[in-house]
PDB file of N, CA and C in Angstrom:
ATOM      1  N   UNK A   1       6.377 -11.297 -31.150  1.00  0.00           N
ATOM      2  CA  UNK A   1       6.909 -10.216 -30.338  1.00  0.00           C
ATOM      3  C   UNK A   1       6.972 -10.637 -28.885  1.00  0.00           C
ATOM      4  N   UNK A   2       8.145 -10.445 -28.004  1.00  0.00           N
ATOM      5  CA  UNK A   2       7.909 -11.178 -26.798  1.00  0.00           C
ATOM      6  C   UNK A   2       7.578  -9.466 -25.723  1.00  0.00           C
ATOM      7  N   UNK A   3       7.471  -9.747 -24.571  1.00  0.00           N
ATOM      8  CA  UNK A   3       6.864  -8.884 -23.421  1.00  0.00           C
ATOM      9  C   UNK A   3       8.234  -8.280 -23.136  1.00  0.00           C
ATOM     10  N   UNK A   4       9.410  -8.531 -23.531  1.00  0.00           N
ATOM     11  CA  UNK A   4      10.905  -7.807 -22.548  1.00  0.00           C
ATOM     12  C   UNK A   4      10.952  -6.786 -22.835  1.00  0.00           C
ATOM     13  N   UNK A   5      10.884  -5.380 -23.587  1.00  0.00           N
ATOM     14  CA  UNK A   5      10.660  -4.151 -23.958  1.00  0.00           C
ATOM     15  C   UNK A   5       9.399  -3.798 -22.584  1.00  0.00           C
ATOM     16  N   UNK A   6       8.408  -4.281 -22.777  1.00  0.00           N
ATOM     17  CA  UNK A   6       7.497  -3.704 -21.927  1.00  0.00           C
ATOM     18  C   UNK A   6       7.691  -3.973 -19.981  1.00  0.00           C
ATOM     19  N   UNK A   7       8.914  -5.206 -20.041  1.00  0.00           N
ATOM     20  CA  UNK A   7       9.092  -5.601 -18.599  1.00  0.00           C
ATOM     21  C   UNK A   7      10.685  -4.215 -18.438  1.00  0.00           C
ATOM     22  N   UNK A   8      11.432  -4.195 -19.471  1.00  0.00           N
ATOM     23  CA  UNK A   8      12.186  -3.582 -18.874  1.00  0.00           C
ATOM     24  C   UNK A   8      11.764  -1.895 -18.486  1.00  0.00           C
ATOM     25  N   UNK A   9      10.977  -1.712 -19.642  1.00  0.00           N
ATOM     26  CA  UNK A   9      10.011  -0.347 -19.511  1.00  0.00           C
ATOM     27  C   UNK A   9       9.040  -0.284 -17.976  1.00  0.00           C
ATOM     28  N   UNK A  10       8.505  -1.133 -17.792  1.00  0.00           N
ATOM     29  CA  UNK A  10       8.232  -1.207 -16.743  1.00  0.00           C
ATOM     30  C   UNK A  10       8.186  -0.904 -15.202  1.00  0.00           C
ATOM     31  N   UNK A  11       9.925  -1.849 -15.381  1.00  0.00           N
ATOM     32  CA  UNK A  11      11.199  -2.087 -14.410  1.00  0.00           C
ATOM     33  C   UNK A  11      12.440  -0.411 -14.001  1.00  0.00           C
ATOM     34  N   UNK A  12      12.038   0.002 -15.016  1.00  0.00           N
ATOM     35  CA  UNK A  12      12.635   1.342 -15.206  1.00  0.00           C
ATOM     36  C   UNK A  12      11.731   2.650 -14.747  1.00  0.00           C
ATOM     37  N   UNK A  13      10.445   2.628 -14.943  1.00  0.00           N
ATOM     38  CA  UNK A  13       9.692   3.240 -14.195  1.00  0.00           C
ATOM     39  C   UNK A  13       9.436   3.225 -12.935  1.00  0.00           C
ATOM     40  N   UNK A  14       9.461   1.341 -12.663  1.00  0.00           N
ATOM     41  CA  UNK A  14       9.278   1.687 -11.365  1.00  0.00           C
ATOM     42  C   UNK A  14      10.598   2.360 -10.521  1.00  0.00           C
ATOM     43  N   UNK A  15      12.126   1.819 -10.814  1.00  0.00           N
ATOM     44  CA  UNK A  15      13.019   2.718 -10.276  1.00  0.00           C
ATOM     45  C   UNK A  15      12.871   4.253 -10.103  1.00  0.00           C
ATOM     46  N   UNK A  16      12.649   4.887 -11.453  1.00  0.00           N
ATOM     47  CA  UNK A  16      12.578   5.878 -11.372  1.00  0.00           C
ATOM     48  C   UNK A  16      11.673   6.486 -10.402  1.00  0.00           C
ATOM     49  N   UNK A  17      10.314   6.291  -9.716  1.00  0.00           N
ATOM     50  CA  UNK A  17       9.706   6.428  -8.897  1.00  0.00           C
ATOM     51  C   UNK A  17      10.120   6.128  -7.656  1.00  0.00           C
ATOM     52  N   UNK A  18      10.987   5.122  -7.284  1.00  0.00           N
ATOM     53  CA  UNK A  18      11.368   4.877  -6.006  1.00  0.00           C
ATOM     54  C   UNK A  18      12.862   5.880  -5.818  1.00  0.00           C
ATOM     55  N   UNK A  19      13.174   5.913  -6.978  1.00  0.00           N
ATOM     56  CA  UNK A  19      14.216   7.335  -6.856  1.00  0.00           C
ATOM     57  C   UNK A  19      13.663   8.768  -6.337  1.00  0.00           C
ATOM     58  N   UNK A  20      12.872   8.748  -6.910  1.00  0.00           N
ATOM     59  CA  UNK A  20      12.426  10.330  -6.794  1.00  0.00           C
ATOM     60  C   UNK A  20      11.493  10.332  -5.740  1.00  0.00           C
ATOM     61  N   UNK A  21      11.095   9.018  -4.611  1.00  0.00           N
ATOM     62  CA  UNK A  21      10.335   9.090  -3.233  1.00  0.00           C
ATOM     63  C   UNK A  21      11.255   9.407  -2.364  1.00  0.00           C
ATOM     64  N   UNK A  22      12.421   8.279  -2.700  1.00  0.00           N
ATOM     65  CA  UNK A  22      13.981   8.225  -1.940  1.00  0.00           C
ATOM     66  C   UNK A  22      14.763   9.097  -1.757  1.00  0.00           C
ATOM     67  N   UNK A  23      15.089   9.985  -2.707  1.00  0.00           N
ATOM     68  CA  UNK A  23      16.002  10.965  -2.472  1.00  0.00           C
ATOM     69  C   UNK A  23      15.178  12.140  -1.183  1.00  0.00           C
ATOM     70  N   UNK A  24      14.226  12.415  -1.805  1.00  0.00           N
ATOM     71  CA  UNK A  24      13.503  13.581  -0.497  1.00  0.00           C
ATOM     72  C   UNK A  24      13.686  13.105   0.770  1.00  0.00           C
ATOM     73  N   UNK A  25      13.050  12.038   0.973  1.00  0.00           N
ATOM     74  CA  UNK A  25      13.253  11.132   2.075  1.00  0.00           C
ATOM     75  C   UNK A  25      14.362  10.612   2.944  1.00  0.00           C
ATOM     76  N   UNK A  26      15.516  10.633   2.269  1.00  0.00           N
ATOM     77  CA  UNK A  26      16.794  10.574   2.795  1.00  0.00           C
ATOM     78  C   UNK A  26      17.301  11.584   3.727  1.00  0.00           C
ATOM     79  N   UNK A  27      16.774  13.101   3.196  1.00  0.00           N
ATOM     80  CA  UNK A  27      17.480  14.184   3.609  1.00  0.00           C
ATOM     81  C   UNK A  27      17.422  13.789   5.471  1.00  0.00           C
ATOM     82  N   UNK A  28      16.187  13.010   6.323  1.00  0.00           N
ATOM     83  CA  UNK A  28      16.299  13.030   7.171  1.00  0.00           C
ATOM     84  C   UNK A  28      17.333  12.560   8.093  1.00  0.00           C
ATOM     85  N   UNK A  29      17.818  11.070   7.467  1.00  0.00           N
ATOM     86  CA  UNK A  29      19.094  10.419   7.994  1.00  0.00           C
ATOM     87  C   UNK A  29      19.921  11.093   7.384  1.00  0.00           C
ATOM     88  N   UNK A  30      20.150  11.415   6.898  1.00  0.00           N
ATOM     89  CA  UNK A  30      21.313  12.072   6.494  1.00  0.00           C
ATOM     90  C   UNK A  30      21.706  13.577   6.856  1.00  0.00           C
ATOM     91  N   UNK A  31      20.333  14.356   7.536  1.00  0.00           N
ATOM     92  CA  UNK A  31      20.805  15.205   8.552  1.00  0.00           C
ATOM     93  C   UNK A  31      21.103  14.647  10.108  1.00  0.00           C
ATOM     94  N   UNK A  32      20.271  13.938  10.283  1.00  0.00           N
ATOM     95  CA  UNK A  32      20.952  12.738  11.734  1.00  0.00           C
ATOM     96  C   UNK A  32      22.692  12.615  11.367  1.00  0.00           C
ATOM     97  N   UNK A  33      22.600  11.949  10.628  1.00  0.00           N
ATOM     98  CA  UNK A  33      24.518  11.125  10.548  1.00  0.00           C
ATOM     99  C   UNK A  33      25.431  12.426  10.217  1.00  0.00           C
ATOM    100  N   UNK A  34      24.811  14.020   9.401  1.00  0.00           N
ATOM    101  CA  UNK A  34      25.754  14.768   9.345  1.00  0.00           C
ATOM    102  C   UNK A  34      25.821  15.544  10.735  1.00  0.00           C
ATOM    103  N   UNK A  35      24.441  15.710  11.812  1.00  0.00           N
ATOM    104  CA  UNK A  35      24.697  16.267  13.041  1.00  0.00           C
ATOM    105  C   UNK A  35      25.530  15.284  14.403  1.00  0.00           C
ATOM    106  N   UNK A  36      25.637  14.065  13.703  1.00  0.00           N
ATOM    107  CA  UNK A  36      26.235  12.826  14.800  1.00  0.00           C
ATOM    108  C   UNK A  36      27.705  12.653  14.226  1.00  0.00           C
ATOM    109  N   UNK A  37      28.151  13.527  13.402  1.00  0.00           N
ATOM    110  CA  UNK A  37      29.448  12.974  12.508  1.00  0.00           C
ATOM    111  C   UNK A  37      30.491  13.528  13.505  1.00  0.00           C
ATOM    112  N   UNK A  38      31.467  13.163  13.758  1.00  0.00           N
ATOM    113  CA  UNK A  38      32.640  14.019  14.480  1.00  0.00           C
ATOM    114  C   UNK A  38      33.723  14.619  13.626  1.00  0.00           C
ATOM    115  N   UNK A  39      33.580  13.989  11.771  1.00  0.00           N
ATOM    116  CA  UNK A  39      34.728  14.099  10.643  1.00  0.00           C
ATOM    117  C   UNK A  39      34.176  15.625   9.729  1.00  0.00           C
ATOM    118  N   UNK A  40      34.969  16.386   9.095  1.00  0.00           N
ATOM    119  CA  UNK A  40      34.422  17.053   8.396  1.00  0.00           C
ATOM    120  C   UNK A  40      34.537  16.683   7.145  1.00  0.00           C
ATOM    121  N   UNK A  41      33.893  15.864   6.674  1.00  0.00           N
ATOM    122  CA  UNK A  41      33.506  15.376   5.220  1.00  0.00           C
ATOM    123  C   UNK A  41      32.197  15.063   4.832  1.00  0.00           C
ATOM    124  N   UNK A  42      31.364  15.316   5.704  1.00  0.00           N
ATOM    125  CA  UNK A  42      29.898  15.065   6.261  1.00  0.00           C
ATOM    126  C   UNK A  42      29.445  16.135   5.845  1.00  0.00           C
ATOM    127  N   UNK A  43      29.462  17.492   6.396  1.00  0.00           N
ATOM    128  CA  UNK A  43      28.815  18.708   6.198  1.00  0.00           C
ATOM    129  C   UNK A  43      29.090  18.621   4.164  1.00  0.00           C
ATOM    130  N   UNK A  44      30.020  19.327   4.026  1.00  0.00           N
ATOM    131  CA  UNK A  44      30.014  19.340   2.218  1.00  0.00           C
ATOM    132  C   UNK A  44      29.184  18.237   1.317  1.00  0.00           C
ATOM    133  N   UNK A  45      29.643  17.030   1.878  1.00  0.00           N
ATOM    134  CA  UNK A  45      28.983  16.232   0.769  1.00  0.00           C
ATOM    135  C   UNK A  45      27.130  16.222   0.989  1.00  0.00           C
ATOM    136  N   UNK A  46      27.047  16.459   2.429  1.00  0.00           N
ATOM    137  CA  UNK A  46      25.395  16.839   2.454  1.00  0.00           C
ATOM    138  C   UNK A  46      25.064  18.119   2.127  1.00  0.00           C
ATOM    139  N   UNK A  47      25.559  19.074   1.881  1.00  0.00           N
ATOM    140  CA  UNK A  47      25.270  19.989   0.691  1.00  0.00           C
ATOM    141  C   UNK A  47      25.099  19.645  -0.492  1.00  0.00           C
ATOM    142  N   UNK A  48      25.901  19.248  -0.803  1.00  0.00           N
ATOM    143  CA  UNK A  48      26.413  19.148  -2.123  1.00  0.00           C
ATOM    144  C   UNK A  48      25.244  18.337  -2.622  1.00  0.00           C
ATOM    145  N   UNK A  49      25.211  17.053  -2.101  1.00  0.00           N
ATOM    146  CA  UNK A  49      24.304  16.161  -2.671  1.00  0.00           C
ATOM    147  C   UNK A  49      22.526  16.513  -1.949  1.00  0.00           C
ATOM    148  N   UNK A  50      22.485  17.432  -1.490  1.00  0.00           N
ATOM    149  CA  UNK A  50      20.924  18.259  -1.001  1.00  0.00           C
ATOM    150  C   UNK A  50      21.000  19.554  -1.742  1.00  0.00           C
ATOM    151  N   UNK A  51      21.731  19.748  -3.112  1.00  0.00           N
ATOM    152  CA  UNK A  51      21.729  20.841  -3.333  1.00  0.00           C
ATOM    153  C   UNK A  51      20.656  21.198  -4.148  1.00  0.00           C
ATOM    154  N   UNK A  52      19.281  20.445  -5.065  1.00  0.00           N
ATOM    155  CA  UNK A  52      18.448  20.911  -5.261  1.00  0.00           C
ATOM    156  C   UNK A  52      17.388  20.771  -4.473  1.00  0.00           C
ATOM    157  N   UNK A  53      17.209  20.140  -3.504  1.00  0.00           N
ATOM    158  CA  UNK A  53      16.558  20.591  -2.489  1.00  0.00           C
ATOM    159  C   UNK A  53      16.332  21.576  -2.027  1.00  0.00           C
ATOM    160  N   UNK A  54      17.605  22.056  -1.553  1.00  0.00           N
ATOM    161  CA  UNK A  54      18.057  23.534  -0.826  1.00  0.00           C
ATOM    162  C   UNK A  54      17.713  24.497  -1.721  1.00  0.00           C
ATOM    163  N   UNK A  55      17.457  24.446  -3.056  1.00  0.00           N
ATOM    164  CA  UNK A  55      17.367  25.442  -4.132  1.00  0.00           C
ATOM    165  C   UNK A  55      15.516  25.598  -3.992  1.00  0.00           C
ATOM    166  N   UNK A  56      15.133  24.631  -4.251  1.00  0.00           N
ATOM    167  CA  UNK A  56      13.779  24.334  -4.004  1.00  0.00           C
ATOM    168  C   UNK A  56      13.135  25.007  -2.858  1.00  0.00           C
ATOM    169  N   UNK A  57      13.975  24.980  -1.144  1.00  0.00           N
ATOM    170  CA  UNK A  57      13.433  25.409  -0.229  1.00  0.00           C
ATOM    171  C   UNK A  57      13.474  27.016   0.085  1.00  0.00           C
ATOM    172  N   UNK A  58      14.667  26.988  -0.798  1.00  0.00           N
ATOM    173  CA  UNK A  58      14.885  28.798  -0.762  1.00  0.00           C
ATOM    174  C   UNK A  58      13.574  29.013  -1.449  1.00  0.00           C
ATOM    175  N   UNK A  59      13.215  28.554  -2.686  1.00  0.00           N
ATOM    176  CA  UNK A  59      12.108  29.127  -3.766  1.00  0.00           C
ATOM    177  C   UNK A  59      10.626  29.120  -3.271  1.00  0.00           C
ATOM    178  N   UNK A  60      10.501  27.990  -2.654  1.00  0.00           N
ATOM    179  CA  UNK A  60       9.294  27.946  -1.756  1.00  0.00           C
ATOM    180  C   UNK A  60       9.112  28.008  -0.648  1.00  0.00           C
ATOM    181  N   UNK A  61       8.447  28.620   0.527  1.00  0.00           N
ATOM    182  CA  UNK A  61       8.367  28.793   1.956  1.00  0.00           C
ATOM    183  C   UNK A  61       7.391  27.380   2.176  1.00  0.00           C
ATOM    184  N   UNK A  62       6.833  26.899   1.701  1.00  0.00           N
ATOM    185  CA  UNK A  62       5.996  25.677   1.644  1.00  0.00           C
ATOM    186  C   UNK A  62       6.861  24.802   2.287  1.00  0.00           C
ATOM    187  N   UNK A  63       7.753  24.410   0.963  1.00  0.00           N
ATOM    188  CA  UNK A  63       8.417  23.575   0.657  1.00  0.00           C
ATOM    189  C   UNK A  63       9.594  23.564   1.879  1.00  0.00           C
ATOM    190  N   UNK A  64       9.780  24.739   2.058  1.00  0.00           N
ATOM    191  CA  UNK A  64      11.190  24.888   3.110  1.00  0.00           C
ATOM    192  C   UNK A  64      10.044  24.485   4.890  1.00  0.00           C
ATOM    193  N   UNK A  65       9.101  24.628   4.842  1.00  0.00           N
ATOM    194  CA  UNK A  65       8.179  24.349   6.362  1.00  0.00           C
ATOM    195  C   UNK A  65       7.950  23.059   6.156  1.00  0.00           C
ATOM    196  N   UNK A  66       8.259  21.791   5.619  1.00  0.00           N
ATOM    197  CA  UNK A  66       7.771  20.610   5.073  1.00  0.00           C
ATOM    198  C   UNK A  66       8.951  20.007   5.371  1.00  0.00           C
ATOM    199  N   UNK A  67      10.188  20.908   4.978  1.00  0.00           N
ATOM    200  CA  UNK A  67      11.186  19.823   4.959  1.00  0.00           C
ATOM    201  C   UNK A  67      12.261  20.231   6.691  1.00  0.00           C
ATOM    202  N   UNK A  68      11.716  21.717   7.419  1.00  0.00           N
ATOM    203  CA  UNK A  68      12.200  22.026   8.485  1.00  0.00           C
ATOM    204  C   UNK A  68      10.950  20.602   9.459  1.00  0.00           C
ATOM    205  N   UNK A  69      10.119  20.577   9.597  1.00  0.00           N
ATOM    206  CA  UNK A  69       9.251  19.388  10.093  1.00  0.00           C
ATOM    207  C   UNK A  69       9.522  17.935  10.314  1.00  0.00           C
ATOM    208  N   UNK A  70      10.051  17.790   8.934  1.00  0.00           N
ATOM    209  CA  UNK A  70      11.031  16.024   8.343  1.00  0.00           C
ATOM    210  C   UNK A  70      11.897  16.283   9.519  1.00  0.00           C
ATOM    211  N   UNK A  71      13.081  17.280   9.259  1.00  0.00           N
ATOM    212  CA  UNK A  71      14.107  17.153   9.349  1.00  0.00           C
ATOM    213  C   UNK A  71      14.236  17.506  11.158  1.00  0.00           C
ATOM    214  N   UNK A  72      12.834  18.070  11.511  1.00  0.00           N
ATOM    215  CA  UNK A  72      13.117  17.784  13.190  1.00  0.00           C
ATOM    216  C   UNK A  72      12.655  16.477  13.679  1.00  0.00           C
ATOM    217  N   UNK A  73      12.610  15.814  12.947  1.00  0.00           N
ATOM    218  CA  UNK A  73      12.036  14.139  13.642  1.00  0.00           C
ATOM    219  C   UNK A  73      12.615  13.742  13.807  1.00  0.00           C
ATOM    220  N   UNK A  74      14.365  13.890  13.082  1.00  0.00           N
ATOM    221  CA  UNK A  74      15.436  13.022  12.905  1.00  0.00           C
ATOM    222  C   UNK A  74      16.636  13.847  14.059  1.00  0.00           C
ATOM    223  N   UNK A  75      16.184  15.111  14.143  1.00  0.00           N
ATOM    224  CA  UNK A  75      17.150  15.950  14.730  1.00  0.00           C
ATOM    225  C   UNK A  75      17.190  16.182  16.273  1.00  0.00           C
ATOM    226  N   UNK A  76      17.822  15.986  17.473  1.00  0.00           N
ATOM    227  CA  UNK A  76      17.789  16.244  18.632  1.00  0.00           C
ATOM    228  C   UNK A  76      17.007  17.974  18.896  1.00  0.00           C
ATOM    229  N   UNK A  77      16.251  17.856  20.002  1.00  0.00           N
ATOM    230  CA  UNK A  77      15.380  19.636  20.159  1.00  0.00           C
ATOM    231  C   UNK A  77      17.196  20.070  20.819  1.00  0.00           C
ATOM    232  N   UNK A  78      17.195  21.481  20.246  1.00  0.00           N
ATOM    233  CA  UNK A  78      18.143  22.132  20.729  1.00  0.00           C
ATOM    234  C   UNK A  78      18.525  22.428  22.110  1.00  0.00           C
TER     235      UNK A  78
END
């Protein structure tokens, strides 16, 4: 029996974990580049693709004070 089942099993976990650190983590540049954008194709697709996030932050007040915090590090003070 050789080890490649258990390397690709592995190899697949670890993606999956660096997926699911990555995506949360993004939302910050990616509110930077949609508040620095001058095009409107920026706003929708950062909905769109923050849309369970946004579902998440409506559901939790936690969750929505965690990610208003992130997202002022990246964001100019008004």
């Amino acid at each position: 029996m050789s080890d490649e089942p258990k390397k690709r099993s592995r190899r697949w976990v670890c993606w999956t974990i660096a997926l699911l650190i990555l995506y949360p983590v993004s939302i910050g540049p990616a509110s930077w580049l949609c508040a620095h954008s001058d095009s409107q194709w920026a706003a929708p697709i950062y909905h769109t693709t923050y849309m369970p996030i946004d579902l998440a932050r409506t559901l939790s007040p936690t969750v929505d004070k965690a990610f208003i915090w992130y997202e002022k590090l990246w964001l100019p003070a008004p």
